[in-house]
C-alpha atoms as a PDB file:
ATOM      1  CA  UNK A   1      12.981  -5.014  32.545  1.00  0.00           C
ATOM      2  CA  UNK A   2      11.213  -6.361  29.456  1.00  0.00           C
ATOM      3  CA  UNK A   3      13.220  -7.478  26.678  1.00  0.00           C
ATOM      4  CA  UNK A   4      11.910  -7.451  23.020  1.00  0.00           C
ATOM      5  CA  UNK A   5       9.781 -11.192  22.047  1.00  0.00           C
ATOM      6  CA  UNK A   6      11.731 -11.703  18.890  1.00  0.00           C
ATOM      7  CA  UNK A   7      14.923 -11.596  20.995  1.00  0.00           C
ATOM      8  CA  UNK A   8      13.704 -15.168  22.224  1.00  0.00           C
ATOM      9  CA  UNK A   9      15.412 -17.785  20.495  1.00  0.00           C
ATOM     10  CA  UNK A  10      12.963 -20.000  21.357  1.00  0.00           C
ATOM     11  CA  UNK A  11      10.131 -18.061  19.360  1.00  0.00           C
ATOM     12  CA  UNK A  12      12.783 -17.592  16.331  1.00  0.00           C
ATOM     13  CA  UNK A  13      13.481 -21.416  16.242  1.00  0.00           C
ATOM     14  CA  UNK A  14       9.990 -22.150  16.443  1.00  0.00           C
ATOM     15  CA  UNK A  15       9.020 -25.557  15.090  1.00  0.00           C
ATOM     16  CA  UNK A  16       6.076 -25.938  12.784  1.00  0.00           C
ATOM     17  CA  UNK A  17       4.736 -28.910  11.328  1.00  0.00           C
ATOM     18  CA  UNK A  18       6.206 -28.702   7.989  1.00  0.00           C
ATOM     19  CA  UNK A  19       2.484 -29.588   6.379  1.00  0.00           C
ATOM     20  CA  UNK A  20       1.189 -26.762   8.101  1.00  0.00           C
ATOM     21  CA  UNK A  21       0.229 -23.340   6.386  1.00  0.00           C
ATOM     22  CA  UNK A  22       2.571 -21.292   8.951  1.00  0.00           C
ATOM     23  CA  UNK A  23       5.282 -22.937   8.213  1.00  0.00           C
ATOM     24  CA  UNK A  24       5.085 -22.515   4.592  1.00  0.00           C
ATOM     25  CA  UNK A  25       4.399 -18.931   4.507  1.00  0.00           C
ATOM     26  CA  UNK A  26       7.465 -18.942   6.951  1.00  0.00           C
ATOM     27  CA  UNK A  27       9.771 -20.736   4.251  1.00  0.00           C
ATOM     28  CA  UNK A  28       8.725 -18.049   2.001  1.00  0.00           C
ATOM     29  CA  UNK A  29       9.633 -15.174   4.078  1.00  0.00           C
ATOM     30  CA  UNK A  30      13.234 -16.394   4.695  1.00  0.00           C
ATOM     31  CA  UNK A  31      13.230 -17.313   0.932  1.00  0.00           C
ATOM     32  CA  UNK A  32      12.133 -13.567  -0.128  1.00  0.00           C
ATOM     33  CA  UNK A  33       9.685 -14.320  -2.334  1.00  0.00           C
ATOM     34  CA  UNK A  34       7.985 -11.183  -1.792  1.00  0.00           C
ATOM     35  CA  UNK A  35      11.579  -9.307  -3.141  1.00  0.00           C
ATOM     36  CA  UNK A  36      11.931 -11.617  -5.654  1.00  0.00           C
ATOM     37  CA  UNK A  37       8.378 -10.313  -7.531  1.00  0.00           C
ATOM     38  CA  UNK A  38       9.755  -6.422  -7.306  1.00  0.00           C
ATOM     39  CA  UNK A  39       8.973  -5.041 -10.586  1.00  0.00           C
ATOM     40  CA  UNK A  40      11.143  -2.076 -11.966  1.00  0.00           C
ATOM     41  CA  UNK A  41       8.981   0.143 -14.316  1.00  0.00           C
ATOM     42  CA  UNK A  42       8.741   3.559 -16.045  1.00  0.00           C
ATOM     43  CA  UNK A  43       6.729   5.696 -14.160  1.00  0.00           C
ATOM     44  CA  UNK A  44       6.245   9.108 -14.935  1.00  0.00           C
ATOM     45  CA  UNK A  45       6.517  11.967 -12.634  1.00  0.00           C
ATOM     46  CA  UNK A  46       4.537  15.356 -12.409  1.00  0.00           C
ATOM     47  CA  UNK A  47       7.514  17.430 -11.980  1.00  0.00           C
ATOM     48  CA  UNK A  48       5.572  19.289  -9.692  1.00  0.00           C
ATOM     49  CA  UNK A  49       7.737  19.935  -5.807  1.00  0.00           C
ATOM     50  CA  UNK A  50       4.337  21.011  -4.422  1.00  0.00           C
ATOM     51  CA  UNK A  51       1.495  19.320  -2.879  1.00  0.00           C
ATOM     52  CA  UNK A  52      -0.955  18.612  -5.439  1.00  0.00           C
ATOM     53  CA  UNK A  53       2.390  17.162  -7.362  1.00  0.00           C
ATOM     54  CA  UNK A  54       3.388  14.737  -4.876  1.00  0.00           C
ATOM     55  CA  UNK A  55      -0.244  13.597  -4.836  1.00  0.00           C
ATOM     56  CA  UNK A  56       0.312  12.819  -8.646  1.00  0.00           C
ATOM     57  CA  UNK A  57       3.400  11.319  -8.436  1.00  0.00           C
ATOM     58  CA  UNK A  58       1.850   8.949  -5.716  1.00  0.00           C
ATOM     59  CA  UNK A  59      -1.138   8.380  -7.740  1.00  0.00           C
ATOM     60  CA  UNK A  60       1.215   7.093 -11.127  1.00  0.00           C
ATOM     61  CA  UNK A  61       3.021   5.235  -8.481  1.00  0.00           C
ATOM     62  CA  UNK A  62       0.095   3.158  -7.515  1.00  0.00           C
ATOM     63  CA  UNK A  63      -0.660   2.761 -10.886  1.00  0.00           C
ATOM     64  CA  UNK A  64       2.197   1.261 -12.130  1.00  0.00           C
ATOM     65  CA  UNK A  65       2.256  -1.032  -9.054  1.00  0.00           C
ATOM     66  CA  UNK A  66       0.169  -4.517  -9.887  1.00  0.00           C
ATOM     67  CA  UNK A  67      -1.401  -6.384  -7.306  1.00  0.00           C
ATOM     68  CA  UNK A  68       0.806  -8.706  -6.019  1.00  0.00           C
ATOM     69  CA  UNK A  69      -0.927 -11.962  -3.724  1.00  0.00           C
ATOM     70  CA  UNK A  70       1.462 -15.160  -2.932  1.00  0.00           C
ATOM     71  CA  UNK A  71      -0.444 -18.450  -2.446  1.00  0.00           C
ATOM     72  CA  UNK A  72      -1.709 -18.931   1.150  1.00  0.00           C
ATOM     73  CA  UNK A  73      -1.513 -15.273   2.303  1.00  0.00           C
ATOM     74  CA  UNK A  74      -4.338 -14.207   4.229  1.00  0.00           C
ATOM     75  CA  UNK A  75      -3.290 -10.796   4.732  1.00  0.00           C
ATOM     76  CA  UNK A  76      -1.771  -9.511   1.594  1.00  0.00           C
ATOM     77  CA  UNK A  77       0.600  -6.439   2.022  1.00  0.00           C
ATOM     78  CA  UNK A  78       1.792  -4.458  -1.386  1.00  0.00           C
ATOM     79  CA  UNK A  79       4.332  -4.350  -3.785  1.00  0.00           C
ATOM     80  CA  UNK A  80       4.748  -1.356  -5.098  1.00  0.00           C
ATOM     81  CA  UNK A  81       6.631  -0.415  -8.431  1.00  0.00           C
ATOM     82  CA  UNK A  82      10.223   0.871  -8.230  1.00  0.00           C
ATOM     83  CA  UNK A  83      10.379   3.657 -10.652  1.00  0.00           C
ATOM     84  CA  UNK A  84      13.593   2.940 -13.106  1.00  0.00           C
ATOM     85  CA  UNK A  85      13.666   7.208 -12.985  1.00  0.00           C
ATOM     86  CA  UNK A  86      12.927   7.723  -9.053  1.00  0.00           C
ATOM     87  CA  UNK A  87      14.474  11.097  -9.024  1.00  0.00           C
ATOM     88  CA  UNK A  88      10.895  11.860 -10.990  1.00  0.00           C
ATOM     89  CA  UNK A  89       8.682  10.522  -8.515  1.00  0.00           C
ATOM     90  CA  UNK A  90       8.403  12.846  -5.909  1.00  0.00           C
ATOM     91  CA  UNK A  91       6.264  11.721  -2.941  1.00  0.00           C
ATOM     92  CA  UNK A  92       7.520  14.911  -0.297  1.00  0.00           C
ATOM     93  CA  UNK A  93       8.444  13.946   2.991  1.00  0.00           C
ATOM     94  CA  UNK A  94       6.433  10.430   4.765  1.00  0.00           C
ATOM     95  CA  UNK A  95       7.141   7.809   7.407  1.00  0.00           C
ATOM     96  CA  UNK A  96       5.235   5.045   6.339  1.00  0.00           C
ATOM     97  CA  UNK A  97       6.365   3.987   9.858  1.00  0.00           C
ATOM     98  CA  UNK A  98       3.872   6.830  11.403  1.00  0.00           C
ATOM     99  CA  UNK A  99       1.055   7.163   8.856  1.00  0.00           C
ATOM    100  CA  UNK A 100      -1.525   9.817  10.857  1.00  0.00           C
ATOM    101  CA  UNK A 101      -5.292   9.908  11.013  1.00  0.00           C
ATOM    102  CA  UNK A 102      -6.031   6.168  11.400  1.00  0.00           C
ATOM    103  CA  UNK A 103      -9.268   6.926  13.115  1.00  0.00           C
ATOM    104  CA  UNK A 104     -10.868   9.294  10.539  1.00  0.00           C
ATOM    105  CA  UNK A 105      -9.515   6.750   7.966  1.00  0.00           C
ATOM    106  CA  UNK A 106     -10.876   3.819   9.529  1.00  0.00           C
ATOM    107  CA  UNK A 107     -14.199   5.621  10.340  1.00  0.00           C
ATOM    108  CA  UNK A 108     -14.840   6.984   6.495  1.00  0.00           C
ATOM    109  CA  UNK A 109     -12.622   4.237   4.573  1.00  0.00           C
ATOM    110  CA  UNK A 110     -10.568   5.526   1.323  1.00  0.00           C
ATOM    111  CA  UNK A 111     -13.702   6.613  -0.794  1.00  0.00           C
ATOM    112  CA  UNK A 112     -15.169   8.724   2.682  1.00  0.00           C
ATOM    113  CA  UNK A 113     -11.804  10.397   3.085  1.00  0.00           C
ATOM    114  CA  UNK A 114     -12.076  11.382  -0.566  1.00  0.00           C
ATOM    115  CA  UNK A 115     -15.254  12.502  -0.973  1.00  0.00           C
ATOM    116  CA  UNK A 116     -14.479  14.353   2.117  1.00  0.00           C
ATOM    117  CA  UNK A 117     -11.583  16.477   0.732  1.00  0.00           C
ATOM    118  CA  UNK A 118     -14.251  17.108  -2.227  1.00  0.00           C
ATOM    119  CA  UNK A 119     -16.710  18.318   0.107  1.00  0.00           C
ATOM    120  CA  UNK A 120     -14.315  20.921   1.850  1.00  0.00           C
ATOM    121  CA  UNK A 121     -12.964  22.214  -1.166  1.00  0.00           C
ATOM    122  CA  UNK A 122     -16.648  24.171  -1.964  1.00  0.00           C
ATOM    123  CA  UNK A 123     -15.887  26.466   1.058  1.00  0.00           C
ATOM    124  CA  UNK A 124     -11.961  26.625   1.319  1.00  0.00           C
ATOM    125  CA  UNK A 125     -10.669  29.699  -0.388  1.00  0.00           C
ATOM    126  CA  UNK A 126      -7.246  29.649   1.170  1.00  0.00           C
ATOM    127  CA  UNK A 127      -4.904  28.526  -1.890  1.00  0.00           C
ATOM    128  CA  UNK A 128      -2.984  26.524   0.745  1.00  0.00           C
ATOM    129  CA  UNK A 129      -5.611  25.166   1.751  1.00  0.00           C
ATOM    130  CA  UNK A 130      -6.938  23.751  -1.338  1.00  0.00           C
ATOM    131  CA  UNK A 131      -4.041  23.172  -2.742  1.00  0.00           C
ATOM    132  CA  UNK A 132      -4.120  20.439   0.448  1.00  0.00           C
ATOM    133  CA  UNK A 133      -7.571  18.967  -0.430  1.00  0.00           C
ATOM    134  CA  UNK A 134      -7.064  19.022  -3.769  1.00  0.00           C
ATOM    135  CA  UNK A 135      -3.658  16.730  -2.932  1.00  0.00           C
ATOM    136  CA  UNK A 136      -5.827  14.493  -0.375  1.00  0.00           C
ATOM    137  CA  UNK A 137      -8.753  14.094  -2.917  1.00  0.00           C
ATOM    138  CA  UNK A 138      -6.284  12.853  -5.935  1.00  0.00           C
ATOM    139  CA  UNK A 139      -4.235  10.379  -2.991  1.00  0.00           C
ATOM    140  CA  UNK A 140      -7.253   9.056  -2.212  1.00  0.00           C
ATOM    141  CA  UNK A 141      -8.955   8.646  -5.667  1.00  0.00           C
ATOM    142  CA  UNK A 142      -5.390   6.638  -6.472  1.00  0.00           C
ATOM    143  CA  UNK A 143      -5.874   4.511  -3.116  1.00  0.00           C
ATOM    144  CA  UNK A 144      -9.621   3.539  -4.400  1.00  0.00           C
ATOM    145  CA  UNK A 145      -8.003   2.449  -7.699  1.00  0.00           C
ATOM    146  CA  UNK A 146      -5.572   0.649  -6.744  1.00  0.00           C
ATOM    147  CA  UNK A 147      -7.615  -1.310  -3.639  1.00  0.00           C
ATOM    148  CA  UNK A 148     -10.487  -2.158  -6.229  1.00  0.00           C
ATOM    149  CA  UNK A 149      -7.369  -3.812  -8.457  1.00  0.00           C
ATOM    150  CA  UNK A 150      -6.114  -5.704  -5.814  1.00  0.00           C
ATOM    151  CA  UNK A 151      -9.892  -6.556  -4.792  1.00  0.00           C
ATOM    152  CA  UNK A 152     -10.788  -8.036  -8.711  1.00  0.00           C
ATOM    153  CA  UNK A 153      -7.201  -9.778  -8.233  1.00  0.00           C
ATOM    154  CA  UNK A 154      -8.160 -11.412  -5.311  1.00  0.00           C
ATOM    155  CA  UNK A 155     -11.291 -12.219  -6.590  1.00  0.00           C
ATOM    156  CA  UNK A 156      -9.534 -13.449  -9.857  1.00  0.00           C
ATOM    157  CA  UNK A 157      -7.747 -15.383  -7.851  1.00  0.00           C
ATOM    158  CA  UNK A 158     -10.040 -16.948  -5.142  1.00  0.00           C
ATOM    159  CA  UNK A 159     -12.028 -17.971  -8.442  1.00  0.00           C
ATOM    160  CA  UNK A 160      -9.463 -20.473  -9.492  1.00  0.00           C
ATOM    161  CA  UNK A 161      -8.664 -22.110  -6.123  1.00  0.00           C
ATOM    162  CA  UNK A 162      -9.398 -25.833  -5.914  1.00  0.00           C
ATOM    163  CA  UNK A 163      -9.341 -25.936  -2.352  1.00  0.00           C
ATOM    164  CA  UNK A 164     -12.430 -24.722  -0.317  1.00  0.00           C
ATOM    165  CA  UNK A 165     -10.827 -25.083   2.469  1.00  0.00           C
END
């Protein structure tokens, strides 16, 4: 029977050489640093319970959300805004747990996946249907934005640093 790694006490006690980089960025995530930059904003909803609405609520949702890069991370995750008015923001029903169609996304990227949607919706008539690429071409047009914010932050960043290392 296999038994979950993090169950190890050994592995959860790990000692790291407190000058090391691990172990900083270790201190940090006991210290919740990452919760302590959560930024609660006004973000305005569509209004709109359909598709193409939940698109735009994710959309203002990633644009009210700054990029946010701690010291030392080499694989930066997000921090999105909390809306103050969340019962605006609509985003429908998602597991970020079990995001689909990591292939395609990987194979195209965010701006391939968008002009993709664009593409489709010259021959979709069904209103269903393009009311779903219209959804998937706004989602992915917000995506673009906000990677290209976090990408000049990063660069913003990486500009400053004193150590080439």
């Amino acid at each position: 029977m296999l038994s979950p790694v993090c169950a190890s006490a050994a592995l959860l006690n790990l000692e790291l050489d407190p000058s090391s980089r691990s172990y900083r960025l270790r201190q940090k995530h006991w210290q919740n640093t990452h919760e302590a930059a959560v930024v609660t904003k006004p973000v305005v909803g569509s209004g709109e319970d359909t598709l193409v609405g939940h698109a735009h609520d994710f959309a203002a949702l990633l644009e009210a959300s700054d990029p946010f890069i701690q010291d030392e991370e080499l694989i930066v995750g997000a921090q999105l805004a909390t809306p103050e008015n969340a019962d605006e923001i609509n985003l429908g029903e998602y597991d970020p747990h079990y995001p689909p169609g990591h292939a395609m996304l990987l194979s195209r990227g965010l701006p391939g996946m968008r002009d993709k949607a664009h593409e489709m919706l010259q021959t979709v008539t069904d209103p269903d249907g393009r009311a779903f690429l219209e959804a998937v071409a706004i989602s992915f047009e917000a995506a673009c934005g906000y990677v290209a914010r976090h990408a000049r932050y990063a660069e913003t960043l990486a500009a400053r640093e004193t150590d080439p290392g």
